[in-house]
N, C-alpha and C. Protein backbone atom coordinates (compact mmCIF):
# COMPACT_ATOMS: atom_id res chain seq x y z
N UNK A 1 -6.62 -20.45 7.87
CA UNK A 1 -5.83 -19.79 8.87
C UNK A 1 -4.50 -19.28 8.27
N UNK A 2 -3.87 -20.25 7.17
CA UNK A 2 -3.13 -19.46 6.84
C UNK A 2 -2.92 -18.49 6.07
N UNK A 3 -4.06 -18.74 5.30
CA UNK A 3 -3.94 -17.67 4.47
C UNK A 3 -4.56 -15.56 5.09
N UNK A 4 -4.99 -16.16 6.36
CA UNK A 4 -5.27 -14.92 7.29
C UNK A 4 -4.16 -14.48 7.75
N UNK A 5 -3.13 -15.10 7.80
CA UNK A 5 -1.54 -15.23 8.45
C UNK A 5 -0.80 -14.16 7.58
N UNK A 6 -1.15 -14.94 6.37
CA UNK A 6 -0.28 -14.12 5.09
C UNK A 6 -0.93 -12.77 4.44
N UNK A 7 -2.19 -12.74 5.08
CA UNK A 7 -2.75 -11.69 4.59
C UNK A 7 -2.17 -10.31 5.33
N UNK A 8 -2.20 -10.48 6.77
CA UNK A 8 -1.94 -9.88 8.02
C UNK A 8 -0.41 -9.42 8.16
N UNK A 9 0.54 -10.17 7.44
CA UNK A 9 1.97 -10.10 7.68
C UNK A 9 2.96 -9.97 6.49
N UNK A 10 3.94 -9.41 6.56
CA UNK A 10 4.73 -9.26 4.98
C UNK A 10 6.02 -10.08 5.18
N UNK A 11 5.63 -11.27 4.05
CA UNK A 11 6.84 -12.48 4.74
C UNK A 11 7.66 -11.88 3.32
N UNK A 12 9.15 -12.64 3.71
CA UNK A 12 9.92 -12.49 3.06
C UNK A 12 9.92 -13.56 1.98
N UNK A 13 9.54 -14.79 2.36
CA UNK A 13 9.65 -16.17 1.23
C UNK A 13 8.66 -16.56 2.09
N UNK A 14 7.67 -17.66 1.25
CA UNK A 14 6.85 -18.82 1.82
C UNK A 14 7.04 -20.05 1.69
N UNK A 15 7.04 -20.94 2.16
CA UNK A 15 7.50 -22.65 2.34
C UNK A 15 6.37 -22.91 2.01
N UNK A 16 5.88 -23.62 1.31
CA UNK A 16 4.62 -24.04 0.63
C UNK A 16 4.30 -25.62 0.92
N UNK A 17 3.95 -26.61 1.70
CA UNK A 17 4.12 -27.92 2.18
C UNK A 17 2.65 -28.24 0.75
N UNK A 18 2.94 -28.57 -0.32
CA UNK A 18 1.93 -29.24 -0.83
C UNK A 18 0.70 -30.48 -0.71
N UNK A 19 1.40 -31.37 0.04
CA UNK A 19 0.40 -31.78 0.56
C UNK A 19 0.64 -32.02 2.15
N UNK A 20 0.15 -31.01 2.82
CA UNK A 20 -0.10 -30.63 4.03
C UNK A 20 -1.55 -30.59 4.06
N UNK A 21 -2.42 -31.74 4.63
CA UNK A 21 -3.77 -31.71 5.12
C UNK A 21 -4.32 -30.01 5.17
N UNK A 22 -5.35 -29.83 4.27
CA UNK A 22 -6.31 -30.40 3.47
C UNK A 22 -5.88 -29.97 2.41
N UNK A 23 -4.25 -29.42 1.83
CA UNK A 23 -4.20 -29.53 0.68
C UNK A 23 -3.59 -29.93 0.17
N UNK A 24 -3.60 -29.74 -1.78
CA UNK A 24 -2.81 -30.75 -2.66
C UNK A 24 -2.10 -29.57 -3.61
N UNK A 25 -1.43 -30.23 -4.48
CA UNK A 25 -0.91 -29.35 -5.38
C UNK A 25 -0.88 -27.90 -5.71
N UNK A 26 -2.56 -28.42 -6.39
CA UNK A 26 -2.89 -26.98 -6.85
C UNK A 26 -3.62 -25.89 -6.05
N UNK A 27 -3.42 -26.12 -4.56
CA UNK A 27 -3.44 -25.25 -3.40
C UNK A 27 -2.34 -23.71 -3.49
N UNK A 28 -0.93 -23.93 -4.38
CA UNK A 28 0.16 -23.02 -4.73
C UNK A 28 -1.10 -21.39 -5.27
N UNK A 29 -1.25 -22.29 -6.11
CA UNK A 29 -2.68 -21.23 -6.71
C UNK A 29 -3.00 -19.92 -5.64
N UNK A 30 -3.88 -20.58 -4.72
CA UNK A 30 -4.58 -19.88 -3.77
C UNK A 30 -3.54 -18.76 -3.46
N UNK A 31 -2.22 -19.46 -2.46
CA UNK A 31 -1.63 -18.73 -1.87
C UNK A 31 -0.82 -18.12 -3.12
N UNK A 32 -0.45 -17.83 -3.96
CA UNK A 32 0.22 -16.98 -4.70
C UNK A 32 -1.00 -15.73 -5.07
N UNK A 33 -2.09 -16.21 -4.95
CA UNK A 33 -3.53 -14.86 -5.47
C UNK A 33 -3.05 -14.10 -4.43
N UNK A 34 -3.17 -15.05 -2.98
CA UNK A 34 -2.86 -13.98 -1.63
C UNK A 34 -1.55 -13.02 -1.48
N UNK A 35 -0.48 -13.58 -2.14
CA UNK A 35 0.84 -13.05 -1.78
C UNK A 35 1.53 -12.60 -2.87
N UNK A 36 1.01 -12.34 -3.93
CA UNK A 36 1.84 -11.98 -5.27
C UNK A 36 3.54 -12.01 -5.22
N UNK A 37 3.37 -10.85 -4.58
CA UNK A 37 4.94 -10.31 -4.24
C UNK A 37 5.59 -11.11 -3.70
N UNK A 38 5.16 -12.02 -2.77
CA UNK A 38 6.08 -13.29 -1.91
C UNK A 38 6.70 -14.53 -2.62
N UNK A 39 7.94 -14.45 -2.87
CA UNK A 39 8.83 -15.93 -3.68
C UNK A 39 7.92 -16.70 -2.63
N UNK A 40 7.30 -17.80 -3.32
CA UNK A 40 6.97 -19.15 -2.99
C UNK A 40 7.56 -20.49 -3.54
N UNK A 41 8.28 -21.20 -2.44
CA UNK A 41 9.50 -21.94 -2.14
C UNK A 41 8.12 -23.30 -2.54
N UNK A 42 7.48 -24.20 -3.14
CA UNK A 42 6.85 -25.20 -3.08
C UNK A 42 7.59 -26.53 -2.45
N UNK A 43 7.00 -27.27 -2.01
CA UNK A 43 8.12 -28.54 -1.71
C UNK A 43 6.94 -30.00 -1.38
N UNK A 44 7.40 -30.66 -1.31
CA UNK A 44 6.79 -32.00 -1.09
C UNK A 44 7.40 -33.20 -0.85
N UNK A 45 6.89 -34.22 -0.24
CA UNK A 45 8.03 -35.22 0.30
C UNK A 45 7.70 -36.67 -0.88
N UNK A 46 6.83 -36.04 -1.85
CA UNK A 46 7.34 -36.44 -3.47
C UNK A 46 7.76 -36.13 -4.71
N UNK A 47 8.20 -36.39 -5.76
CA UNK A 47 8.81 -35.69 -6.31
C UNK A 47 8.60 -36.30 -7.87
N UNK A 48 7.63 -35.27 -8.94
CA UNK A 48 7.52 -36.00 -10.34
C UNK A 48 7.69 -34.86 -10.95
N UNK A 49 7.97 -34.73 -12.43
CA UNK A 49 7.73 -33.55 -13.34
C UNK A 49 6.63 -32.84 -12.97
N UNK A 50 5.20 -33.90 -13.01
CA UNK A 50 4.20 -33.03 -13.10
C UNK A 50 4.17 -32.53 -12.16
N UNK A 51 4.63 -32.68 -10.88
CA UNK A 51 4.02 -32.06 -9.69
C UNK A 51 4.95 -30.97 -9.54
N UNK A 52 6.46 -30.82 -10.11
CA UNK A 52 7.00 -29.39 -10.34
C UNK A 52 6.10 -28.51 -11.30
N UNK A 53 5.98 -29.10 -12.42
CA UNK A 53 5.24 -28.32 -13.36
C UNK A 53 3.77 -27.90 -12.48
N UNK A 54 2.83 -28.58 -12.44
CA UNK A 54 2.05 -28.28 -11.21
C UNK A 54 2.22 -26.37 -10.38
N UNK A 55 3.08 -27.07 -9.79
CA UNK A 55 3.75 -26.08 -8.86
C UNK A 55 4.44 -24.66 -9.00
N UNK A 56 4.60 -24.85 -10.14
CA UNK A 56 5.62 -23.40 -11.04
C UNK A 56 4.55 -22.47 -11.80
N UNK A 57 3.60 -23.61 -12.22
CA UNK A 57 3.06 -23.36 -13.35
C UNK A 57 1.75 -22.20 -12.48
N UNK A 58 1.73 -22.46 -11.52
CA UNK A 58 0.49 -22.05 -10.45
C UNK A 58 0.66 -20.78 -9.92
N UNK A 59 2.27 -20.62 -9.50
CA UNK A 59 2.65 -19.02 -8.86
C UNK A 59 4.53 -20.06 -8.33
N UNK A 60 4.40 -20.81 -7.69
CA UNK A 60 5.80 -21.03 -7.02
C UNK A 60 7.28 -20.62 -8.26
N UNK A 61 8.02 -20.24 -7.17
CA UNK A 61 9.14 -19.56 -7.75
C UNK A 61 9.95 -20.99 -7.99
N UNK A 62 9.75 -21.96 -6.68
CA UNK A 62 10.81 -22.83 -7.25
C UNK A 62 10.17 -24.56 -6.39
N UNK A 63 9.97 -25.55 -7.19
CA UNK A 63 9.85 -27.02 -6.13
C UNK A 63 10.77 -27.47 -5.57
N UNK A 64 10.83 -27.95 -4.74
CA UNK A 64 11.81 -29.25 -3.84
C UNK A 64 10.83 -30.21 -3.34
N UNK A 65 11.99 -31.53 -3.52
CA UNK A 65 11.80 -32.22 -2.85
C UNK A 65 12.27 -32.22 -1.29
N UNK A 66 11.30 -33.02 -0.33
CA UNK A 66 11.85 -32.51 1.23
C UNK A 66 13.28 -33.34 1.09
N UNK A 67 13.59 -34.42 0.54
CA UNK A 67 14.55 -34.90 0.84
C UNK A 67 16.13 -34.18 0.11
N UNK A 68 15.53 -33.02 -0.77
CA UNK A 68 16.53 -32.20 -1.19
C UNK A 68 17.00 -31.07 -0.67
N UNK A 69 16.57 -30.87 0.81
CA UNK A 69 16.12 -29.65 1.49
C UNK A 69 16.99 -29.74 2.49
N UNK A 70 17.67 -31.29 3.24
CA UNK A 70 18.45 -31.39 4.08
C UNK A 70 20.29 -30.85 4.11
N UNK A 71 20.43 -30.83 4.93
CA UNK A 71 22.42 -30.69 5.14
C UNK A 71 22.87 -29.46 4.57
N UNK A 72 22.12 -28.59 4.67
CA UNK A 72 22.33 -27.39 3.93
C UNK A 72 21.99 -26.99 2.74
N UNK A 73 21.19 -27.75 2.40
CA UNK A 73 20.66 -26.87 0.71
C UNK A 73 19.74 -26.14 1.08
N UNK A 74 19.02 -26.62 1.87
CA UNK A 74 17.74 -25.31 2.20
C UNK A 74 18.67 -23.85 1.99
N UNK A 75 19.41 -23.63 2.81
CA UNK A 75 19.93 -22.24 2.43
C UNK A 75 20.31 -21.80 1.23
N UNK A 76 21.07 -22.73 0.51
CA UNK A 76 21.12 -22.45 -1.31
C UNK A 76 19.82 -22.30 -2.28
N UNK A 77 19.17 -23.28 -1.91
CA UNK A 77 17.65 -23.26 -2.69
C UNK A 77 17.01 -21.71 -2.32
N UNK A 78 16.78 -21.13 -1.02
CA UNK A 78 16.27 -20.26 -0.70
C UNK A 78 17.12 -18.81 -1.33
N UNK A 79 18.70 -19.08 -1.19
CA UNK A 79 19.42 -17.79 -1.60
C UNK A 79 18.64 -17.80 -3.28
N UNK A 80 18.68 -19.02 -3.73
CA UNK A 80 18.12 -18.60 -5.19
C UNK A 80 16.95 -18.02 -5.25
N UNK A 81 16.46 -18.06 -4.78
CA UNK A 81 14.62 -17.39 -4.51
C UNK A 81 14.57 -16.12 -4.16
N UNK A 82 15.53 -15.83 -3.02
CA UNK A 82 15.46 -14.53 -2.43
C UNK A 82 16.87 -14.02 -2.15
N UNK A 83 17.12 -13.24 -3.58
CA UNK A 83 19.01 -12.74 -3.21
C UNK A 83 19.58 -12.15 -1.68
N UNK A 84 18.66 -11.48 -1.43
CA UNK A 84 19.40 -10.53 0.03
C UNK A 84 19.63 -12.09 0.98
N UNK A 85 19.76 -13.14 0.87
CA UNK A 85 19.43 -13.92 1.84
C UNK A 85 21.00 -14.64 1.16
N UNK A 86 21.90 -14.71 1.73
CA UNK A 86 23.30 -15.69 1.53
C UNK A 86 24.00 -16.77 2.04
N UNK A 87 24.39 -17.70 1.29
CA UNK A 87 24.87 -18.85 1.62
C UNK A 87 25.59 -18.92 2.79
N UNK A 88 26.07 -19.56 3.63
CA UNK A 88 27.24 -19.20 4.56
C UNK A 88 28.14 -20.20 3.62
């Protein structure tokens, strides 16, 4: 479904939940074949080398951890991904 989502629509960035039922890691894969052009933001609510490397190595522009995502970094992490988009 989502990837009918992304096929259908021209996103600006994608949030990539790695393991979000039914997928794992190397799910980044798929959706970067679908979206070339789309910065893909990867993230997960764990956090190892391999699973950045994983993640970069596949299509994602950049990993987080979810717990690095709170109190305002989401907006910094994302300005790095996608310039037109600015910090407040």
């Amino acid at each position: 479904m989502a990837a009918e989502k992304i096929k259908e629509n021209d996103y600006s960035l994608i949030l990539h939940d790695l393991y979000l039922p039914p997928w794992g890691p190397e799910s980044i894969l798929e959706t970067y074949k679908i979206a070339r052009d789309t910065p893909i933001i990867a993230m997960s609510g764990t956090s190892s080398a391999d699973l950045h490397r994983t993640a970069v190595s596949n299509g994602a522009k950049r990993f987080c951890s979810k717990s690095d995502m709170g109190g305002g970094n989401i907006v910094s992490i994302i300005a790095q991904v996608v310039p037109e988009i600015r910090p407040l």
